[in-house]
Protein backbone atom coordinates (compact mmCIF):
# COMPACT_ATOMS: atom_id res chain seq x y z
CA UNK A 1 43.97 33.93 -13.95
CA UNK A 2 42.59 31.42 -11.71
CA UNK A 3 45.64 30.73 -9.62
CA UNK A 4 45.91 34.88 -9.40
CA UNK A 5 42.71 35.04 -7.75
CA UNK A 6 43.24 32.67 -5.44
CA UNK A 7 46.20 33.84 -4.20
CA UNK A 8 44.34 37.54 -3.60
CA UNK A 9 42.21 35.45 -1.96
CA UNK A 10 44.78 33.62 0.36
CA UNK A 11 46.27 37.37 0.95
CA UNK A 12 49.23 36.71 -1.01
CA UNK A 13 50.26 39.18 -3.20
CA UNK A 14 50.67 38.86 -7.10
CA UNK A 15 52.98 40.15 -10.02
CA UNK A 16 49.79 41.86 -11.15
CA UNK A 17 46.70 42.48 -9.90
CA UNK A 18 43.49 39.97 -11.47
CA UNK A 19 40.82 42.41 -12.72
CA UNK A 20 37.21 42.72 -14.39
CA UNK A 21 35.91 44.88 -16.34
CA UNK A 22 32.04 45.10 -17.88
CA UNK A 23 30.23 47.71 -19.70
CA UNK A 24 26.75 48.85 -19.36
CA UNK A 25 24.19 50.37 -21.85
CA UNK A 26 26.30 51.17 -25.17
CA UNK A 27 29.71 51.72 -23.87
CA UNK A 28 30.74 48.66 -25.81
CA UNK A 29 29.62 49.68 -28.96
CA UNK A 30 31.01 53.42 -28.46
CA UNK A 31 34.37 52.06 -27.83
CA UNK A 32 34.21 50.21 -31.06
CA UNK A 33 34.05 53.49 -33.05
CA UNK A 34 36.44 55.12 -30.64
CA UNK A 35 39.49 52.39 -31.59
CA UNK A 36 38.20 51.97 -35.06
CA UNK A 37 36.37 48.39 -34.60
CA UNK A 38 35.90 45.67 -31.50
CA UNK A 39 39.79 44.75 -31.86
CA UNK A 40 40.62 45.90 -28.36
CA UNK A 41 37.54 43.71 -27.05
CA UNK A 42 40.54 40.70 -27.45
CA UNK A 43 42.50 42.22 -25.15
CA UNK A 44 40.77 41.92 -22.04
CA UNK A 45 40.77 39.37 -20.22
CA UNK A 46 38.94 39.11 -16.82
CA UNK A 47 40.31 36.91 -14.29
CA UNK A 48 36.64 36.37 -12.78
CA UNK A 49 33.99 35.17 -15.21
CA UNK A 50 30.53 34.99 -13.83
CA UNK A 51 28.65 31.94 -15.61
CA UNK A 52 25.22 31.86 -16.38
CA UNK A 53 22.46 31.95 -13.90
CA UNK A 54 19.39 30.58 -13.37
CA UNK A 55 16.63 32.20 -15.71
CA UNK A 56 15.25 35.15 -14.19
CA UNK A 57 11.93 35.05 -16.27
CA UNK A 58 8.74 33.26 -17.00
CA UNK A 59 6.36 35.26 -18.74
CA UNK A 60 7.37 38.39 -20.69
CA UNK A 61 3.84 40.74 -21.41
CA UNK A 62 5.75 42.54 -24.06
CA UNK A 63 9.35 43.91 -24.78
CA UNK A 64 8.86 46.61 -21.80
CA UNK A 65 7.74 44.29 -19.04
CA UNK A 66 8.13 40.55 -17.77
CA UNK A 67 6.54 38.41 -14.70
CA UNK A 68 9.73 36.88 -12.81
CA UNK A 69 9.22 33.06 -11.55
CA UNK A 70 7.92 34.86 -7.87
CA UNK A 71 4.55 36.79 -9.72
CA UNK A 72 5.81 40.35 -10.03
CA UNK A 73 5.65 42.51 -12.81
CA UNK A 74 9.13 44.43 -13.48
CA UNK A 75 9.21 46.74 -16.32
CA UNK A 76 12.95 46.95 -17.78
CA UNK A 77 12.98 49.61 -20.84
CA UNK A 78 14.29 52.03 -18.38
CA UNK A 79 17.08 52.95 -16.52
CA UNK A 80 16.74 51.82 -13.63
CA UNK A 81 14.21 48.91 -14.26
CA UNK A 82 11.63 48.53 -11.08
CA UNK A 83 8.72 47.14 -9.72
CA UNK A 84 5.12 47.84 -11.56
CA UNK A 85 3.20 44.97 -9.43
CA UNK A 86 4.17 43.36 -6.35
CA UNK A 87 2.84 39.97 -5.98
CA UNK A 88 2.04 39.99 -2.50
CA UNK A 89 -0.43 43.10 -1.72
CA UNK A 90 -0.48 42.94 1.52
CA UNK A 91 1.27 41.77 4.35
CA UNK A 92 0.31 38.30 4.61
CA UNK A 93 1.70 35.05 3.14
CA UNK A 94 -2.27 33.50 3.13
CA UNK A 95 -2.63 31.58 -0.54
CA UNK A 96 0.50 32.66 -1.59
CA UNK A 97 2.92 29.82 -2.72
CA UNK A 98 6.75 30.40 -3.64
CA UNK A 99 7.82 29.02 -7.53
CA UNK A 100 8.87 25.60 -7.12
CA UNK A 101 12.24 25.41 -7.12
CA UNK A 102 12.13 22.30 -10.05
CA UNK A 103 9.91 25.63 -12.34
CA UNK A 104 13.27 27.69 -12.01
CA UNK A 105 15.87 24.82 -12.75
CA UNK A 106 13.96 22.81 -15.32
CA UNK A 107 16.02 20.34 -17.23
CA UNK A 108 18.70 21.82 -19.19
CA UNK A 109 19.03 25.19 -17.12
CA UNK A 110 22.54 24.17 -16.17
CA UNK A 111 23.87 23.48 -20.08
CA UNK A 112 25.10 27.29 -20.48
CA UNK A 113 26.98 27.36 -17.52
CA UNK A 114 28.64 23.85 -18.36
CA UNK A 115 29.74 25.30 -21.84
CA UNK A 116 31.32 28.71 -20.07
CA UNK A 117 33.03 26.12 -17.57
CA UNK A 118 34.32 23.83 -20.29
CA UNK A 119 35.87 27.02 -21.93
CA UNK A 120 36.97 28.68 -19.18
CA UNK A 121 38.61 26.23 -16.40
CA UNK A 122 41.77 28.34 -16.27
CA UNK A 123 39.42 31.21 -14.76
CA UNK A 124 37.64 31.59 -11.18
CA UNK A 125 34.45 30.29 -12.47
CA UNK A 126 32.06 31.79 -10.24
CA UNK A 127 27.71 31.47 -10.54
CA UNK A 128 24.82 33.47 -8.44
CA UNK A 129 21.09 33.24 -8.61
CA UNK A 130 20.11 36.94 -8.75
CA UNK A 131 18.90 39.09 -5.61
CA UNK A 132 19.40 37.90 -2.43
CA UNK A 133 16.23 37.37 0.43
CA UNK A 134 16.38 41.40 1.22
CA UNK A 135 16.40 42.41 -2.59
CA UNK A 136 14.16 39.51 -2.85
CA UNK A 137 11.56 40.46 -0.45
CA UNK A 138 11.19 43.93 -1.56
CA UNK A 139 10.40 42.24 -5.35
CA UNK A 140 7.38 40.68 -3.77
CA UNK A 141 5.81 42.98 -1.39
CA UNK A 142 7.45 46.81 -3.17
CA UNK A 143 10.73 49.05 -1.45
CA UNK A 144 8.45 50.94 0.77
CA UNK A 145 5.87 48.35 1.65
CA UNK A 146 8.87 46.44 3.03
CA UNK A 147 10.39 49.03 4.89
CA UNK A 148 7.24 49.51 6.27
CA UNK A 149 6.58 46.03 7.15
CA UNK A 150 10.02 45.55 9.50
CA UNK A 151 8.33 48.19 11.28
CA UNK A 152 4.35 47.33 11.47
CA UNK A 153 4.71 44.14 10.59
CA UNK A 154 7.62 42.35 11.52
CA UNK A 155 6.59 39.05 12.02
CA UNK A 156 5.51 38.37 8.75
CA UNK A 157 8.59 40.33 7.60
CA UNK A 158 10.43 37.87 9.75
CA UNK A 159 8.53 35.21 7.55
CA UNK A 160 8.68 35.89 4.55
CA UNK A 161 12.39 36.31 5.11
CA UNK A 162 12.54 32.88 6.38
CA UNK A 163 10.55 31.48 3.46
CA UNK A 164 13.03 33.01 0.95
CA UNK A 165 16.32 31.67 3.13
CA UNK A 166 14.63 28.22 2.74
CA UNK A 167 14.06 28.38 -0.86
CA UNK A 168 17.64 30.14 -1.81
CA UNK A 169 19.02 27.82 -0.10
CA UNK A 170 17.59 25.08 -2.22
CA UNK A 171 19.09 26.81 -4.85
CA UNK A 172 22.37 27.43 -4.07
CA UNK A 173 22.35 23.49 -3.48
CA UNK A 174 21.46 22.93 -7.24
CA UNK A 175 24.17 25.97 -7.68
CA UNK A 176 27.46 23.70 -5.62
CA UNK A 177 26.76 20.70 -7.63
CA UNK A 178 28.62 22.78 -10.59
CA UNK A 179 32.22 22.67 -10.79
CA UNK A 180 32.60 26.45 -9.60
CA UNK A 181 34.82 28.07 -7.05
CA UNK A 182 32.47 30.25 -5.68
CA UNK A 183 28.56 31.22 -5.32
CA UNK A 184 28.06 34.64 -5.82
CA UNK A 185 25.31 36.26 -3.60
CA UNK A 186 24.10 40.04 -4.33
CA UNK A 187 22.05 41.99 -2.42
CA UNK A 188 21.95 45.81 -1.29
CA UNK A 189 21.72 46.30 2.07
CA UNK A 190 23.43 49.77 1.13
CA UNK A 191 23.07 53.27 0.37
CA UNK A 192 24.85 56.50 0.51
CA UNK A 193 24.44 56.75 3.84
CA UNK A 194 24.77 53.67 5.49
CA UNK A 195 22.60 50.48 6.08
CA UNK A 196 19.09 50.83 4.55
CA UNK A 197 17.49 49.05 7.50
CA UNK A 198 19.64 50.01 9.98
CA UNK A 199 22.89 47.98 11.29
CA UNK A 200 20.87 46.58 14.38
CA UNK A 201 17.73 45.10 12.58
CA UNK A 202 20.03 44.00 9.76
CA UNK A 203 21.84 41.88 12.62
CA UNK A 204 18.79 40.70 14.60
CA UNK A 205 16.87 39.42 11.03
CA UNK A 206 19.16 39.20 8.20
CA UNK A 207 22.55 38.29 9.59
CA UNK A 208 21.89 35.18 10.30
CA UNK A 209 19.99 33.38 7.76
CA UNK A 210 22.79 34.79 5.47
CA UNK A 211 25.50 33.00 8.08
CA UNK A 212 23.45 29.35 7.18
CA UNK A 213 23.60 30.29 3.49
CA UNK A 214 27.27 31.26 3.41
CA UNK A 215 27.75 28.34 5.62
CA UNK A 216 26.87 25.64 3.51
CA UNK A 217 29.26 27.13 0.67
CA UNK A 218 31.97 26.89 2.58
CA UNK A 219 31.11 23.54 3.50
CA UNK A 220 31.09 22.31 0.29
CA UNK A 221 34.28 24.02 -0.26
CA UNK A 222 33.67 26.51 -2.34
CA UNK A 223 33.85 30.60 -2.10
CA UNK A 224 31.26 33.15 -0.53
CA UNK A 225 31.42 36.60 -3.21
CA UNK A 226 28.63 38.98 -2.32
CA UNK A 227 27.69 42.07 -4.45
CA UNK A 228 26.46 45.21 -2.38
CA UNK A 229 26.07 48.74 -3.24
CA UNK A 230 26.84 51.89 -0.86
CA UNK A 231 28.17 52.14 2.41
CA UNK A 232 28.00 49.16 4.37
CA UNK A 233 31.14 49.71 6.35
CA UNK A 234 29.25 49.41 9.65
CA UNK A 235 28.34 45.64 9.05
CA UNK A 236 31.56 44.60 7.48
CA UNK A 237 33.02 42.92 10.82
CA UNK A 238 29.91 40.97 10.44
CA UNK A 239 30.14 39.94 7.26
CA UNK A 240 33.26 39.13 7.75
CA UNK A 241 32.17 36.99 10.46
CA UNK A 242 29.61 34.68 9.03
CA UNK A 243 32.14 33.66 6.47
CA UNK A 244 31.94 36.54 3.18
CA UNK A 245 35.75 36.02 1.69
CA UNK A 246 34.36 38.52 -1.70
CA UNK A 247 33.34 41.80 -1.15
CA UNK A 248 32.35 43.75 -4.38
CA UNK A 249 31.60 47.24 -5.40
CA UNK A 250 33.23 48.97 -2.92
CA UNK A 251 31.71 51.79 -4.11
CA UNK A 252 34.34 55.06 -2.11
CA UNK A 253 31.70 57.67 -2.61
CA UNK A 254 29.73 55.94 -0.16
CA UNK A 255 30.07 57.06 3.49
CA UNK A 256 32.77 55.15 5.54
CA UNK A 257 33.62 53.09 2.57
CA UNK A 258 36.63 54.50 1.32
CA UNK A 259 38.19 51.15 0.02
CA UNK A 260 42.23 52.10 1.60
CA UNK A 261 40.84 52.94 4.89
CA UNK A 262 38.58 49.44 4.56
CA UNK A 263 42.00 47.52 3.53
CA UNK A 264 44.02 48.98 6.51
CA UNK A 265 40.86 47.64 9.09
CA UNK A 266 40.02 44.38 7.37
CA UNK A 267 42.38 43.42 4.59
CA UNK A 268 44.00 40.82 6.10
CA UNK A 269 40.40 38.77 6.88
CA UNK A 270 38.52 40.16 3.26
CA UNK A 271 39.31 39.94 -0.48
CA UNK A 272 38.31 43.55 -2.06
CA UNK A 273 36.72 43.07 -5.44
CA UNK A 274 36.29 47.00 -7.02
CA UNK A 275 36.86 50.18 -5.45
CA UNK A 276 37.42 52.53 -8.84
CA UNK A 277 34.77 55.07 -8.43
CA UNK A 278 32.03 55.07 -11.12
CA UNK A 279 29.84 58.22 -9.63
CA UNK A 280 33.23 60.65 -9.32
CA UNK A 281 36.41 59.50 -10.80
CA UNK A 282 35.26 57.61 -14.61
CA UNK A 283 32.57 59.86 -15.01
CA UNK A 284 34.19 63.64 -13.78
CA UNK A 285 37.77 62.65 -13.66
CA UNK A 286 40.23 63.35 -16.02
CA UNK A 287 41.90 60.51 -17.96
CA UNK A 288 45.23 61.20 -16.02
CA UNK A 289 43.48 61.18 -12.67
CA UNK A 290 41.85 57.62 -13.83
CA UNK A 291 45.66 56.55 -14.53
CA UNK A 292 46.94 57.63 -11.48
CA UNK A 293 43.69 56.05 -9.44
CA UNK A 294 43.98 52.14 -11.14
CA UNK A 295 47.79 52.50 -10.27
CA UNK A 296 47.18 53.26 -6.98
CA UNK A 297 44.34 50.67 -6.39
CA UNK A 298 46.73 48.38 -7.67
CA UNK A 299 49.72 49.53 -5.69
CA UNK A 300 47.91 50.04 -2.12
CA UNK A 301 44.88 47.89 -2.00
CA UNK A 302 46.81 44.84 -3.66
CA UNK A 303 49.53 44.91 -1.33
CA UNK A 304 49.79 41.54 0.51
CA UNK A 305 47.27 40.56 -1.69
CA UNK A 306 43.05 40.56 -1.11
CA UNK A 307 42.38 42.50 -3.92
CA UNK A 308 40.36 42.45 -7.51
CA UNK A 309 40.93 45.35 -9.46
CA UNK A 310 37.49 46.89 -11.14
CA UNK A 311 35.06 49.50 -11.44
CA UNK A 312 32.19 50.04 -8.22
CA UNK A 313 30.15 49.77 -11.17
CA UNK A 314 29.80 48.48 -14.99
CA UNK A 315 31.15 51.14 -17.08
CA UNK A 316 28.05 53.32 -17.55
CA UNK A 317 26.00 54.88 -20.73
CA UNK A 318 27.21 58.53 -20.73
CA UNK A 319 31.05 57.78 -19.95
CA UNK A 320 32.93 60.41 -21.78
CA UNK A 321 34.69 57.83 -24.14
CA UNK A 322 38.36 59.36 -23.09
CA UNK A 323 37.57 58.46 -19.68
CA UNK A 324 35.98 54.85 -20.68
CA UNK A 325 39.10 54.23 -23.11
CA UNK A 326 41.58 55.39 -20.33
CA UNK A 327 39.82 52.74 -17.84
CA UNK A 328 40.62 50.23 -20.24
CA UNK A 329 44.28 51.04 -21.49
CA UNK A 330 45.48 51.23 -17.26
CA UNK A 331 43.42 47.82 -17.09
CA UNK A 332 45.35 46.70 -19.68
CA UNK A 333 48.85 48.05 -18.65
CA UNK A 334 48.63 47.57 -15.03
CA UNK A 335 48.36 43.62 -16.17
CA UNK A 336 51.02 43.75 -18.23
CA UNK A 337 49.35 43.39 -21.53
CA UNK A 338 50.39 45.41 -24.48
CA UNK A 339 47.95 47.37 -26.57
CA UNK A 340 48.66 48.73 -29.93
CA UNK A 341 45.52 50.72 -29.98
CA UNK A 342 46.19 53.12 -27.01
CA UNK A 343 45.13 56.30 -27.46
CA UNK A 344 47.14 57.59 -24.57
CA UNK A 345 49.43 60.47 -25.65
């Protein structure tokens, strides 16, 4: 699987195309009762495993809510979790200090993501840290707050931005002394429509403390992989610039991002990671039309390679189980991997 990925990678094309494949909610569990027990769990087999992270928490109130290592409270018994309390009020970084980076990694962090790399080293091992410093900076000061602040306030936008570079960035330094290939980086500058903040401001202020981060993976020889939702076809060149080699979601209801017209532009310079659509074709599609879909994905996108076949999205609570069960048998036949339990007539 490893060697598969890294020839997508290296745009060279492969007998079949590597894939991933997770499952949100109870989709799992569903598709248990749908093939009569978690047999067909065995059968896949994704070519990227994501290890474990640094932990996320540090104080959980109770089972609805927890503080994260920055001070805000999140409350996760709903879909989508958000923000209840920002820790920074207002815009100012006066008496506020940033976890140290020692409270996050304390001793022994790193021995889950050891274990997945001592079972896994025929995989492309890859390990992130969370949200990136845009995600990030909303988590402290709240979504509107900070789109307000770029505006009102953009010096202190400008940093607290730079506070959150300098502190990712120690890290991802923790993050290369694993054997990985890559870091991966998430972060949604995205949304239906386009950039959230606007392709020019995300140039001026984000662009480039994201160039010094990517930078420094490459220089210790490993891969940049970055996570965004919606349509950030505008900034793509850039990314593309600064060093990304991993672009995933890929999410084709988005605006501009309809992932064949992104491979003809930019799929000799960019690995695609995704690209099946989880708000049109698994959800309202028929299983035929998801069929037909992976087998093109796999036949046009992974053409002279730079391509990682999955869902824009984790498959989602609600999936109409034919559709979830037809995601997984093309999975499974477009690798070449035969599967008793299909359904498929």
């Amino acid at each position: 699987p490893r060697a598969r990925v890294l020839a997508q990678i290296c745009n060279e094309q492969t007998a079949s195309v590597p894939y991933t494949l997770r499952f949100d909610g109870d989709v799992a569990e569903l598709l248990d009762e749908y093939y009569g027990g978690p047999a067909w769990r065995g059968y896949l087999d994704d070519s990227i495993r994501r290890l474990p992270g640094p932990p996320l928490e540090v104080a959980r109130t109770d089972t609805s809510e927890f503080v994260d290592p920055y001070g805000s409270l999140w409350r996760v018994d709903q879909r989508a979790f958000h923000l209840v309390e920002p820790a920074l009020k207002s815009p100012t970084l006066s008496g506020y200090t940033m976890p140290s980076v020692d409270d996050i990694l304390r001793p022994g962090w790193e021995q889950p993501a050891l274990e997945a790399i001592a079972q896994h080293r025929n995989y492309f091992l890859v390990i992130g840290f969370g949200i990136g410093v845009f995600d990030r900076a909303w988590g402290l000061r709240g979504f509107e707050n900070t789109m307000m602040d770029m505006v009102a306030h953009p010096d202190f936008y400008e940093d607290l931005i730079d506070l959150l570079t300098d502190h990712q960035m120690l890290i991802v330094e923790r993050l290369l002394e694993l054997p990985v290939d890559g870091i991966f980086f998430a972060d949604d500058w995205g949304y239906q429509q386009g950039v959230l903040v606007g392709a020019e401001r995300w140039r001026r202020v984000l662009k480039p403390r994201l160039a010094r981060m990517y930078r420094r993976v490459h220089e210790a020889g490993k891969y940049v992989l970055t996570h965004c939702c919606g349509s950030i076809a505008e900034i793509l060149p850039d990314l593309i610039e600064i060093g990304l080699d991993v672009y995933q979601s890929v999410q084709p209801e988005a605006r501009d991002n309809n992932p064949y017209e992104l491979k003809r532009k930019y799929g000799d310079r960019i690995t695609f990671w995704g690209g099946l659509g989880s708000q049109s074709t698994i959800p309202f599609g028929t299983p035929d039309e998801i069929w037909a879909e992976v087998a093109r994905l796999c036949r046009e996108m992974g053409r002279g390679g730079g391509y990682i076949l999955a869902p824009a999205k984790p498959l989602q609570p609600g999936t109409p189980m034919k559709n979830a069960a037809a995601v997984v048998e093309a999975f499974l036949r477009q690798a070449g991997t035969e599967f008793p339990l299909s359904k498929r007539g």
